[in-house]
Protein backbone atom coordinates (compact mmCIF):
# COMPACT_ATOMS: atom_id res chain seq x y z
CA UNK A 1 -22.37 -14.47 -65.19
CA UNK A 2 -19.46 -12.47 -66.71
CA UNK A 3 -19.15 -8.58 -66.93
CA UNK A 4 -16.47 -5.96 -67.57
CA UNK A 5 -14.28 -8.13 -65.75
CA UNK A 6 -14.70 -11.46 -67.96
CA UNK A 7 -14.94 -15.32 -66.90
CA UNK A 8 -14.29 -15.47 -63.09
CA UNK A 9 -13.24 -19.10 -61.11
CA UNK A 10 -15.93 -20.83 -59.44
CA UNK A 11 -15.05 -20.16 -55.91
CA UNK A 12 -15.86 -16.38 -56.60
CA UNK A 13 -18.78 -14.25 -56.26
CA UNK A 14 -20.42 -11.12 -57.98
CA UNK A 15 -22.23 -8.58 -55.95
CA UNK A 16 -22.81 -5.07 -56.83
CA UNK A 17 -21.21 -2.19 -55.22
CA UNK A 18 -23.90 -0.84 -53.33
CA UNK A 19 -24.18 -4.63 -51.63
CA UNK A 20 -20.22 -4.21 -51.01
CA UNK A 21 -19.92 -0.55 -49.79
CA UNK A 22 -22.03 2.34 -48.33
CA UNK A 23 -21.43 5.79 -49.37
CA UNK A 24 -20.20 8.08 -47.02
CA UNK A 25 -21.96 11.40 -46.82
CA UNK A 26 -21.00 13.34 -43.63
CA UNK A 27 -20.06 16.94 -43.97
CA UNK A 28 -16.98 18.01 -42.78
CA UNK A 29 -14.33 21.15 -42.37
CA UNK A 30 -10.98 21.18 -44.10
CA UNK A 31 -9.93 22.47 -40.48
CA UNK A 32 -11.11 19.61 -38.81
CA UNK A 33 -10.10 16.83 -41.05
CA UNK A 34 -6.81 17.42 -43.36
CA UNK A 35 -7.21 17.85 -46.71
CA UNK A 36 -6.88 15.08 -49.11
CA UNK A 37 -6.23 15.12 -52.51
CA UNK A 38 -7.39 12.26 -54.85
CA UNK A 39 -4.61 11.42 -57.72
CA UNK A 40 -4.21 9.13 -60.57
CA UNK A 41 -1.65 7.92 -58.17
CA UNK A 42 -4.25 7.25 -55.10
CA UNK A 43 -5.16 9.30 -52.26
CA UNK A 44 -2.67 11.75 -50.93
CA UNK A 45 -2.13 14.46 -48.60
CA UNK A 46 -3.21 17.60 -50.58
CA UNK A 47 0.10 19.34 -52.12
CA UNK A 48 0.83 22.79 -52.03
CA UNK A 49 0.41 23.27 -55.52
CA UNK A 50 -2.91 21.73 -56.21
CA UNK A 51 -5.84 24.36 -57.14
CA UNK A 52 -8.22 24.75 -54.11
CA UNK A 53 -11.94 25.68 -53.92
CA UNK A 54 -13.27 27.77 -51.54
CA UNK A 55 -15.33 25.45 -50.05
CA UNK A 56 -13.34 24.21 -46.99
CA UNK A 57 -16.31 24.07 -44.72
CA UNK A 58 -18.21 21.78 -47.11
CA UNK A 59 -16.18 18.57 -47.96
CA UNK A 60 -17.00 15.09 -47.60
CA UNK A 61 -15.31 12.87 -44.82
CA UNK A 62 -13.14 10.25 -45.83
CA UNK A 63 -12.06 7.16 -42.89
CA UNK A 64 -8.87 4.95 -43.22
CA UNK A 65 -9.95 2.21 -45.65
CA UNK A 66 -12.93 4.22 -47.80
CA UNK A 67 -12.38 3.97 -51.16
CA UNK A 68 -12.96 7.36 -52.86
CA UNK A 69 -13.32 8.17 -56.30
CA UNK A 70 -13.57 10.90 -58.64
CA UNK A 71 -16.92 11.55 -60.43
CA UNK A 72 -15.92 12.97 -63.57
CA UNK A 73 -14.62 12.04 -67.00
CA UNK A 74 -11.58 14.25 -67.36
CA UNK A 75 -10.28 12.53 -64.28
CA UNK A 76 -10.54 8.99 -64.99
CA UNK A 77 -8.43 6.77 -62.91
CA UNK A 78 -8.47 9.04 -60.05
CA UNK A 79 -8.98 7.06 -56.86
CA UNK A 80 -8.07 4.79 -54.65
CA UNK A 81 -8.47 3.89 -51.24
CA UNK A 82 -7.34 6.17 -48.29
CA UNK A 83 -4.69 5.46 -46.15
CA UNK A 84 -5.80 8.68 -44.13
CA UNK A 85 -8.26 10.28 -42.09
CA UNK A 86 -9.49 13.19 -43.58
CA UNK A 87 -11.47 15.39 -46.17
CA UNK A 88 -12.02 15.95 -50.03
CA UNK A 89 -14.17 17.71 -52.48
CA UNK A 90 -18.02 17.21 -52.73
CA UNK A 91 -17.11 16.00 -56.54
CA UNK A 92 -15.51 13.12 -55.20
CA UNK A 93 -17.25 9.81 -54.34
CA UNK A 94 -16.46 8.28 -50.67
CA UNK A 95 -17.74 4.59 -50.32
CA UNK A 96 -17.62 2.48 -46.92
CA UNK A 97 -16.98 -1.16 -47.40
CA UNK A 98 -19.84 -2.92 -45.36
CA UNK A 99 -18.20 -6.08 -43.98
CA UNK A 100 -14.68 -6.82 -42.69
CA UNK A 101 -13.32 -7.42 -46.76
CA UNK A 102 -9.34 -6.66 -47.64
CA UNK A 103 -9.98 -2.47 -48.68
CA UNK A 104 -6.60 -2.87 -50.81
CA UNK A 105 -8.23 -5.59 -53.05
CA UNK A 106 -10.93 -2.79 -53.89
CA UNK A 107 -7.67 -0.71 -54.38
CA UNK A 108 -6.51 -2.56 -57.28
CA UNK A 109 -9.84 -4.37 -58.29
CA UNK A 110 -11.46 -0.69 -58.93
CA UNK A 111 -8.54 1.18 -60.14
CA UNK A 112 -7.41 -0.86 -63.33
CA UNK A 113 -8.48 0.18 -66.86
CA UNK A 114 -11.60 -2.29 -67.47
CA UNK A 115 -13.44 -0.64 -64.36
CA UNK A 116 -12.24 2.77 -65.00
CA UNK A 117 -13.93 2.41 -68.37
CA UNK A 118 -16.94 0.40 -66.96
CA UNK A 119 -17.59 3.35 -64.66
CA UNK A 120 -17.27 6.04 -67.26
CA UNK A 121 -19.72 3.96 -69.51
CA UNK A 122 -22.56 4.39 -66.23
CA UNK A 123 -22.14 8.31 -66.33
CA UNK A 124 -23.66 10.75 -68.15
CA UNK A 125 -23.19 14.20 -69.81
CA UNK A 126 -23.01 16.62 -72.84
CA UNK A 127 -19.58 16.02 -74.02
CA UNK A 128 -17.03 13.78 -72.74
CA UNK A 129 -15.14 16.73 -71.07
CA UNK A 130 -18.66 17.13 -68.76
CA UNK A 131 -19.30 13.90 -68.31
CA UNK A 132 -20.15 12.46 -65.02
CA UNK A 133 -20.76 9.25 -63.18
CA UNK A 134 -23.05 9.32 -59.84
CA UNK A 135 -23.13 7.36 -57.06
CA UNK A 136 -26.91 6.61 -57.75
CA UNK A 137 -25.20 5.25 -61.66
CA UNK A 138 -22.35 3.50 -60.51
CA UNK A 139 -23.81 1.34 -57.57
CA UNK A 140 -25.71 -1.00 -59.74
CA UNK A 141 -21.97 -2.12 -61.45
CA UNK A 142 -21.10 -5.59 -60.77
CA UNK A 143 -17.95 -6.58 -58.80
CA UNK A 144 -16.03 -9.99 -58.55
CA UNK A 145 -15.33 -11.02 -55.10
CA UNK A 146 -12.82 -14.20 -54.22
CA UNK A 147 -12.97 -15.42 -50.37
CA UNK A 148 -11.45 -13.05 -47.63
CA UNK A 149 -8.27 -15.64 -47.62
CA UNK A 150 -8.34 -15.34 -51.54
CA UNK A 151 -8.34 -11.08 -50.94
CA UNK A 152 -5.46 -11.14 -48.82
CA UNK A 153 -3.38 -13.18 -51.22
CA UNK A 154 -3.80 -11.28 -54.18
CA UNK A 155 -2.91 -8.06 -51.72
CA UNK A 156 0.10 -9.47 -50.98
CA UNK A 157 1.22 -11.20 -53.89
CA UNK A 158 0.43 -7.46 -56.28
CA UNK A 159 2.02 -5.62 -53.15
CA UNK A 160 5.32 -7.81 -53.46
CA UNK A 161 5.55 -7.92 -57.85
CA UNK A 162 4.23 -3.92 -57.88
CA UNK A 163 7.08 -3.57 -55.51
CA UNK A 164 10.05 -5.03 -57.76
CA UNK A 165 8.28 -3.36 -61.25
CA UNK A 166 8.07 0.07 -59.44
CA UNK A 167 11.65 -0.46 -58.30
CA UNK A 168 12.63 -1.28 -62.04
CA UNK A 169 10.70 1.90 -63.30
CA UNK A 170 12.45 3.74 -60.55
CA UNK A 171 16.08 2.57 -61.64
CA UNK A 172 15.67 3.62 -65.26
CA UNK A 173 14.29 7.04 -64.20
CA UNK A 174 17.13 7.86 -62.28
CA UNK A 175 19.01 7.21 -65.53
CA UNK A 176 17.01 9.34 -67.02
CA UNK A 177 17.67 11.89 -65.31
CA UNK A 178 21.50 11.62 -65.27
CA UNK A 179 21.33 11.35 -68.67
CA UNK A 180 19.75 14.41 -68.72
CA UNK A 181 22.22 16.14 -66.30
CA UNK A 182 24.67 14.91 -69.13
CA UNK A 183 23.45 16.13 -71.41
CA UNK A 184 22.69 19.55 -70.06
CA UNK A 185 26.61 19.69 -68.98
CA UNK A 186 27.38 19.19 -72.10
CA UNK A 187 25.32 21.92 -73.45
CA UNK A 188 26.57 24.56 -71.01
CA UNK A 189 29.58 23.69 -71.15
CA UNK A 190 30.07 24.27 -74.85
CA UNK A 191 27.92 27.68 -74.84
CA UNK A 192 29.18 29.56 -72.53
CA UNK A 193 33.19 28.25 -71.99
CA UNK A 194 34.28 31.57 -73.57
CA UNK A 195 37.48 30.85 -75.35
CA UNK A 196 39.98 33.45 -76.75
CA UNK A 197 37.98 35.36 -79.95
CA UNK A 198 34.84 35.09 -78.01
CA UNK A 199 33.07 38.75 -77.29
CA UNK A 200 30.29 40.07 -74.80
CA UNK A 201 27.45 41.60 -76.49
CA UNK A 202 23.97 41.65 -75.58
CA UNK A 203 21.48 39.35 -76.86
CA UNK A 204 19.14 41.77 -78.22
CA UNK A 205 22.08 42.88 -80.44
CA UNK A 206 22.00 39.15 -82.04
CA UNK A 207 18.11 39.27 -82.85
CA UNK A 208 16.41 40.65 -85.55
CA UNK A 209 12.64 40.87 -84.23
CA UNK A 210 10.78 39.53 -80.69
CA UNK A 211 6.42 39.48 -81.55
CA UNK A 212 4.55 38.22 -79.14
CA UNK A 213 1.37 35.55 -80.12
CA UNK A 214 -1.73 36.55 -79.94
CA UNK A 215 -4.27 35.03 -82.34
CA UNK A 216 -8.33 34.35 -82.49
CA UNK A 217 -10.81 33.70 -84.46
CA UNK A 218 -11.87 36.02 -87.08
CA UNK A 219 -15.09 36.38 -88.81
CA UNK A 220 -13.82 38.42 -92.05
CA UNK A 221 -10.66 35.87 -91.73
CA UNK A 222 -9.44 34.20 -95.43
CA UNK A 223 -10.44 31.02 -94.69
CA UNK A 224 -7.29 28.81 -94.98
CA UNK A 225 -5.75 26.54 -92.44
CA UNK A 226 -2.81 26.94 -90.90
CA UNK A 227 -1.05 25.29 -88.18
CA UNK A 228 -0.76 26.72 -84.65
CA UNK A 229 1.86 26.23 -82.28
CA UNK A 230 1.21 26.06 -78.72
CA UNK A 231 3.05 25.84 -75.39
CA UNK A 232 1.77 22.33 -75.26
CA UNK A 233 3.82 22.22 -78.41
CA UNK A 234 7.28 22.51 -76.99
CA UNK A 235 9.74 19.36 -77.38
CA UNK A 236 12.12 20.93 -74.35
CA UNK A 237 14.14 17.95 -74.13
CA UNK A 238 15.11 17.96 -78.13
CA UNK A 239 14.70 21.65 -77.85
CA UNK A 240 12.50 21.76 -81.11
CA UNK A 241 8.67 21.96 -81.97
CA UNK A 242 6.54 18.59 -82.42
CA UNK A 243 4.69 17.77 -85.58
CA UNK A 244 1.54 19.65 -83.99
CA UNK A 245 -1.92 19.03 -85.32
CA UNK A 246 -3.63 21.66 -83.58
CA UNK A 247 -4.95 24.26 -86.85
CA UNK A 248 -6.88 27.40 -86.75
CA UNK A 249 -8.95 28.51 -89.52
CA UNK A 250 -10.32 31.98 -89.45
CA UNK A 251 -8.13 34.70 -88.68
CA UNK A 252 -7.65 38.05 -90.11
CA UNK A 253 -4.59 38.67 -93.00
CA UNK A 254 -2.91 40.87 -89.85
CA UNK A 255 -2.74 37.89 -87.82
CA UNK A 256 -0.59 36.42 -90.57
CA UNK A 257 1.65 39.38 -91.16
CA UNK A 258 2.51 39.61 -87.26
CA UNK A 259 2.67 35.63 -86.28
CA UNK A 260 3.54 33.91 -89.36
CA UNK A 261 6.78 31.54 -88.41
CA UNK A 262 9.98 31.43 -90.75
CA UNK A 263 12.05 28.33 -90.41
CA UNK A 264 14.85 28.80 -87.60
CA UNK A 265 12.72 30.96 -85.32
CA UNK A 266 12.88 30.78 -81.98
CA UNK A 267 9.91 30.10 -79.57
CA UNK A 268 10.19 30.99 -75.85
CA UNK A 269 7.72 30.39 -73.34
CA UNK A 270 6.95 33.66 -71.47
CA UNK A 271 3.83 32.85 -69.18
CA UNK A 272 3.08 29.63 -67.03
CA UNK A 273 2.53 28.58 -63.54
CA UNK A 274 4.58 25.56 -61.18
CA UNK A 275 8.09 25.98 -59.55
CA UNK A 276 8.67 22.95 -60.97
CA UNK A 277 9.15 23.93 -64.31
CA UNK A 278 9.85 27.63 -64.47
CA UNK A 279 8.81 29.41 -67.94
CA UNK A 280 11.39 30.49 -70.25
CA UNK A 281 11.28 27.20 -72.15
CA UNK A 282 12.37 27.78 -75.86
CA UNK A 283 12.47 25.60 -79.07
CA UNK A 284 13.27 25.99 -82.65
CA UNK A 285 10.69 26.21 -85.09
CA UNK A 286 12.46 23.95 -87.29
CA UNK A 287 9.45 23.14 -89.83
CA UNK A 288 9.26 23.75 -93.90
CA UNK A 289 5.62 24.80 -93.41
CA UNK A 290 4.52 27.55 -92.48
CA UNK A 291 2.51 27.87 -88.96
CA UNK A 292 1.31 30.62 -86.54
CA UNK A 293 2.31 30.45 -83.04
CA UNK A 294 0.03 31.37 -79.91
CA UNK A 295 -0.69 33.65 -76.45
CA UNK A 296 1.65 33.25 -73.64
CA UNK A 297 4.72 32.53 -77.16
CA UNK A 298 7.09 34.58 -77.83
CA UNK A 299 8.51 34.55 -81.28
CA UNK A 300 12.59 35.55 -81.54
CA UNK A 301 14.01 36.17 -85.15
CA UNK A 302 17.50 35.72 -85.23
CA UNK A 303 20.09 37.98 -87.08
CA UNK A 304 23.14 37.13 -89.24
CA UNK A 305 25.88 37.59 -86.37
CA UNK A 306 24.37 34.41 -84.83
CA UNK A 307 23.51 30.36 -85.67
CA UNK A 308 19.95 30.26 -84.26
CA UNK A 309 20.76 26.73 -83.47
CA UNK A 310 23.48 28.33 -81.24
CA UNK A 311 21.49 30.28 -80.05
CA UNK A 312 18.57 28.05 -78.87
CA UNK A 313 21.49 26.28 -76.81
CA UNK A 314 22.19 29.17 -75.41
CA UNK A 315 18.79 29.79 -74.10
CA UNK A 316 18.64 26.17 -72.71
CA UNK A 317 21.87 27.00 -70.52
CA UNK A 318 20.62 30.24 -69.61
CA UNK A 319 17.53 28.33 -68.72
CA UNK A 320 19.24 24.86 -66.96
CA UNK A 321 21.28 28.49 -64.83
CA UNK A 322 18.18 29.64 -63.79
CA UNK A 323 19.14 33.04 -65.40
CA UNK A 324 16.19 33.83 -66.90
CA UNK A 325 14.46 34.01 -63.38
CA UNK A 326 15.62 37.41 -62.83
CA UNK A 327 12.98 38.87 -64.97
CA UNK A 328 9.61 36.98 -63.39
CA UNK A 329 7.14 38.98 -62.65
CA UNK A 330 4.61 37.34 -60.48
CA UNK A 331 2.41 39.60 -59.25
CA UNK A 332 -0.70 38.25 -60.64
CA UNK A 333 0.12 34.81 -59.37
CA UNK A 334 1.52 33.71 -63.06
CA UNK A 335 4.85 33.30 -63.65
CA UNK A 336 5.81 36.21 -66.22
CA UNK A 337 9.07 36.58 -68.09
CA UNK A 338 9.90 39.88 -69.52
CA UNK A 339 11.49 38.50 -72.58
CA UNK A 340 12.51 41.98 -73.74
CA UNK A 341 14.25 42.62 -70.59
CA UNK A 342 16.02 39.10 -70.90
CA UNK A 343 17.49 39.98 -74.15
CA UNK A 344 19.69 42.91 -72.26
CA UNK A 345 21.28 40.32 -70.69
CA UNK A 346 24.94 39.98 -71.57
CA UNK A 347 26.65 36.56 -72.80
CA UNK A 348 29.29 35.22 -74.35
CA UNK A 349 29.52 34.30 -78.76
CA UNK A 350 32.32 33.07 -80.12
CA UNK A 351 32.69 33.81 -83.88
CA UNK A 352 30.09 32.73 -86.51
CA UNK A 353 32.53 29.57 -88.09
CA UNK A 354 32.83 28.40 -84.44
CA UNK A 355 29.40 28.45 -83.54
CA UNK A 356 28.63 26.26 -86.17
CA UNK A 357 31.30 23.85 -85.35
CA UNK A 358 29.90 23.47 -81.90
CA UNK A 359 26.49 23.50 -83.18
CA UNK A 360 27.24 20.21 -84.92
CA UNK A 361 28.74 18.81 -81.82
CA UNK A 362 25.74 19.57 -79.50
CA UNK A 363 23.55 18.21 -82.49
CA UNK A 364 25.65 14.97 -82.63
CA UNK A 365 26.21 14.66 -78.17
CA UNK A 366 23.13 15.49 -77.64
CA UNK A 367 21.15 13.29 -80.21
CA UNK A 368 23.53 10.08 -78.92
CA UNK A 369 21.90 11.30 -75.21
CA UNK A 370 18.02 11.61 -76.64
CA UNK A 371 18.23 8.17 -78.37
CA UNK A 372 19.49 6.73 -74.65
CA UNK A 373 16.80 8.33 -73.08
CA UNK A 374 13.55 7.02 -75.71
CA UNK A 375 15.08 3.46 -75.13
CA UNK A 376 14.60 3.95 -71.45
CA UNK A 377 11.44 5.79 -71.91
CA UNK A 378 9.74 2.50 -73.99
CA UNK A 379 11.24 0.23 -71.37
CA UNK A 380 9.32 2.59 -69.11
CA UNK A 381 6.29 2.22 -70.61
CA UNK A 382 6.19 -1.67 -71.75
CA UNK A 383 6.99 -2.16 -67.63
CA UNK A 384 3.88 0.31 -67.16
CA UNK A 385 1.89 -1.35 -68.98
CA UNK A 386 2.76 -4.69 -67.80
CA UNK A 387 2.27 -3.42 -64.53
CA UNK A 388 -1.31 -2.80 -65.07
CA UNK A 389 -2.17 -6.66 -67.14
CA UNK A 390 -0.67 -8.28 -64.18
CA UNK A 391 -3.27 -6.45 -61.54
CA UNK A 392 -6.01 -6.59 -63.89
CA UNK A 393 -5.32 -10.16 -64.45
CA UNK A 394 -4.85 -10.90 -60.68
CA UNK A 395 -7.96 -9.06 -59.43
CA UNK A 396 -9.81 -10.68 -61.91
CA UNK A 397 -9.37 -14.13 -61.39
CA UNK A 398 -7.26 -14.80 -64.45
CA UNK A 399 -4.25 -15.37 -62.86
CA UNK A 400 -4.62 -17.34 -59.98
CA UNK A 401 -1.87 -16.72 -57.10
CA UNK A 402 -3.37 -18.76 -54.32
CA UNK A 403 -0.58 -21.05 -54.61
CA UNK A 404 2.38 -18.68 -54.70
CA UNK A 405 4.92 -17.93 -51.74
CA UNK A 406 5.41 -14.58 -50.89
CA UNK A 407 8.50 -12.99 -49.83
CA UNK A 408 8.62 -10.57 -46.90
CA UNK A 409 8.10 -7.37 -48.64
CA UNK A 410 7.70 -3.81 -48.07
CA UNK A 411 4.23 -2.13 -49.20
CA UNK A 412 4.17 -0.79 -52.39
CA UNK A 413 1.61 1.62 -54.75
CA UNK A 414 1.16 1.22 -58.51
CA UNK A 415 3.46 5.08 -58.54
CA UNK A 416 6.53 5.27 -57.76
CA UNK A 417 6.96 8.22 -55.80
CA UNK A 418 5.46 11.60 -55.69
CA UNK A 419 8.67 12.89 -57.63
CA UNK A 420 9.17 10.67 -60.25
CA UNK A 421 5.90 9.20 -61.18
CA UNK A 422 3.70 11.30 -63.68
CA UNK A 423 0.56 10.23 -61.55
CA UNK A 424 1.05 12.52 -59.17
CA UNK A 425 1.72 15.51 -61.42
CA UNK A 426 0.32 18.43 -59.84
CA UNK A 427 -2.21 18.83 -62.98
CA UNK A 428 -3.01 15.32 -62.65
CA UNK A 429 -4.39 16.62 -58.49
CA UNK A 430 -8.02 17.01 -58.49
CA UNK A 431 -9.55 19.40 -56.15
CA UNK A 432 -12.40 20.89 -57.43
């Protein structure tokens, strides 16, 4: 018989997972048993900035070794098994393995892409985005299963090459990152060096309007499409929009006279959540087309004393400074900027020739720096992704690694770490 997971070798068997595991059911308090939270990076102590229910005193135990898994669609790929004692959220699925079998093979068996979309295919729903997959769907999938000695080669032989890929993934991010130190350096240190024939003035005195987005839907709108920028829109690193898609169709003629862009405007981010990325993000609109721009945007016009390329560097050192955290305001538990009250801050501008001379330097440094840092990225990714063909090969009997010595090695997880891995992303937390 072959399933989702293809031909297997001989010596294998196929059960399904209710013959494997059990599922666990008990009840439990968050104040009894910690808090878990399950990641596209496996199961982890919850974080601090995860969103919480208010259901602590209904949560479902999870033991060292259960393999627990998220039930719904927009969390694919969340699981894996626990290294903890513990509790998470009734959405989550907690299964017992039955008989003494390795739980880490189940780690990687159940967590690469052909069972991730296997299980999704068993659940049900209105639209993808509500989709779910049960415990009484999912226990009726089939699962290959080599011989105990089998299980505990694979484990060690994906624990020892996951190691050395994660620690090549883990090298290029750190270059990443210095490259990106660089290359914010660079940009602060051209902005705001202050040379003779440089003057203080405040930036509102170098801007020519500030509007803030808000758009909807309109019944009595004119019926043409325009494009919409959003926060999700922002290109930080390059500092300019993307090539959005997103479009909006029906919206009033006002609309357009208030949030219409103009080439060379300047986006800033003024509402967001996370210490980990602050708001006061900005971007150039940079685009021949026109486009409208959305809530929690504001939209900064420059005037003729200033390059607005200049001046969208400016912002990104004010930003890198952490200047632009004087004016939060986060009473409501949102990070607010008070964008008017962060143009009254004073800087620096040297004269207009100047600013485009450095201008074209920070376009030409900083460009060099971006082209560094996609190479990495794709080597990032193409390591990723080989990551994932050599478990899904392994677990699956494709590849067969009874043969191979294994080096002493230290344990490893398909993330790197919780701060440089984009599995374990706060957003990518479930805790519902």
């Amino acid at each position: 018989m072959s399933g989702w997971f293809g031909m297997l070798p001989e010596q294998w068997k196929i059960f399904k997972i209710n013959e494997l595991f059990t599922e666990r059911r008990e009840k439990v308090s968050d104040k009894e048993y910690a808090p878990l939270s399950v990641s596209k990076g496996g199961i982890v102590l919850q974080i601090s900035t995860v969103a919480k229910t208010n259901a602590g005193d209904n949560r479902k135990r999870v033991c060292i070794g259960d393999f627990v898994i998220n039930s719904r669609s927009d969390r694919r790929g969340s699981s894996g098994v626990s290294k903890y004692d513990g509790s998470v959220s009734l959405i989550n699925i907690v299964l017992s393995l039955r008989e003494q079998h390795n739980p880490r093979y189940f780690h990687y068996l159940l967590r690469n892409h052909a069972f991730i979309e296997e299980y999704y295919r068993y659940g049900r729903g209105i639209v993808a985005d509500l989709w779910t997959t049960r415990y009484t769907e999912m226990k009726t999938i089939y699962l290959p299963l080599p011989p105990r000695a089998e299980q505990d080669q694979i484990v060690g032989y994906l624990n020892w090459k996951v190691l050395l890929i994660n620690r090549l993934i883990a090298a290029k991010q750190r270059q990443i990152a210095l490259l990106a130190k660089q290359k914010q350096a660079i940009i602060n240190n051209a902005v705001t060096r202050g040379n003779d024939g440089w003057r203080y003035t405040r930036l509102i005195n170098l801007v020519a309007s500030v509007k803030a987005g808000s758009w909807g839907e309109d019944e009595n709108g004119n019926g043409v499409n325009l494009a919409c920028i959003r926060v999700a829109d922002f290109d930080f690193e390059r500092l300019r929009v993307k090539n959005t898609t997103y479009t909006i169709r029906n919206y009033s003629q006002n609309v357009i006279d208030k949030l219409l862009l103009s080439k060379n405007d300047i986006l800033i981010e003024k509402s967001g959540g996370g210490d980990k990325q602050p708001v006061g993000r900005v971007v150039l609109f940079d685009k021949d087309s026109p486009a409208l721009y959305a809530n929690f945007i504001e939209a900064i016009r420059s005037n003729e004393n200033v390059n607005a390329v200049f001046l969208v560097y400016l912002f990104a050192a004010m930003y890198y400074n952490k200047r632009n955290r004087l004016y939060f305001n986060q009473t409501t538990g949102i990070q607010n900027l008070d964008v008017k009250g962060y143009l009254r801050e004073s800087v620096s501008i040297p004269p207009l020739t100047e600013q485009h001379k450095i201008v074209a330097y920070l376009d030409e440094k900083c460009a060099a720096i971006d082209r560094l840092i996609v190479k990495l990225s794709n080597e990032i990714t193409l390591f990723t992704e080989y990551r994932a063909r050599l478990i899904s090969d392994v677990v699956t009997g494709k590849l067969d690694v009874r043969a191979v010595a294994i080096p002493k090695h230290e344990m490893a997880e398909e993330s790197i770490t919780a701060d440089n891995d984009e599995s374990f992303n706060s957003e990518n937390i479930t805790e519902d």
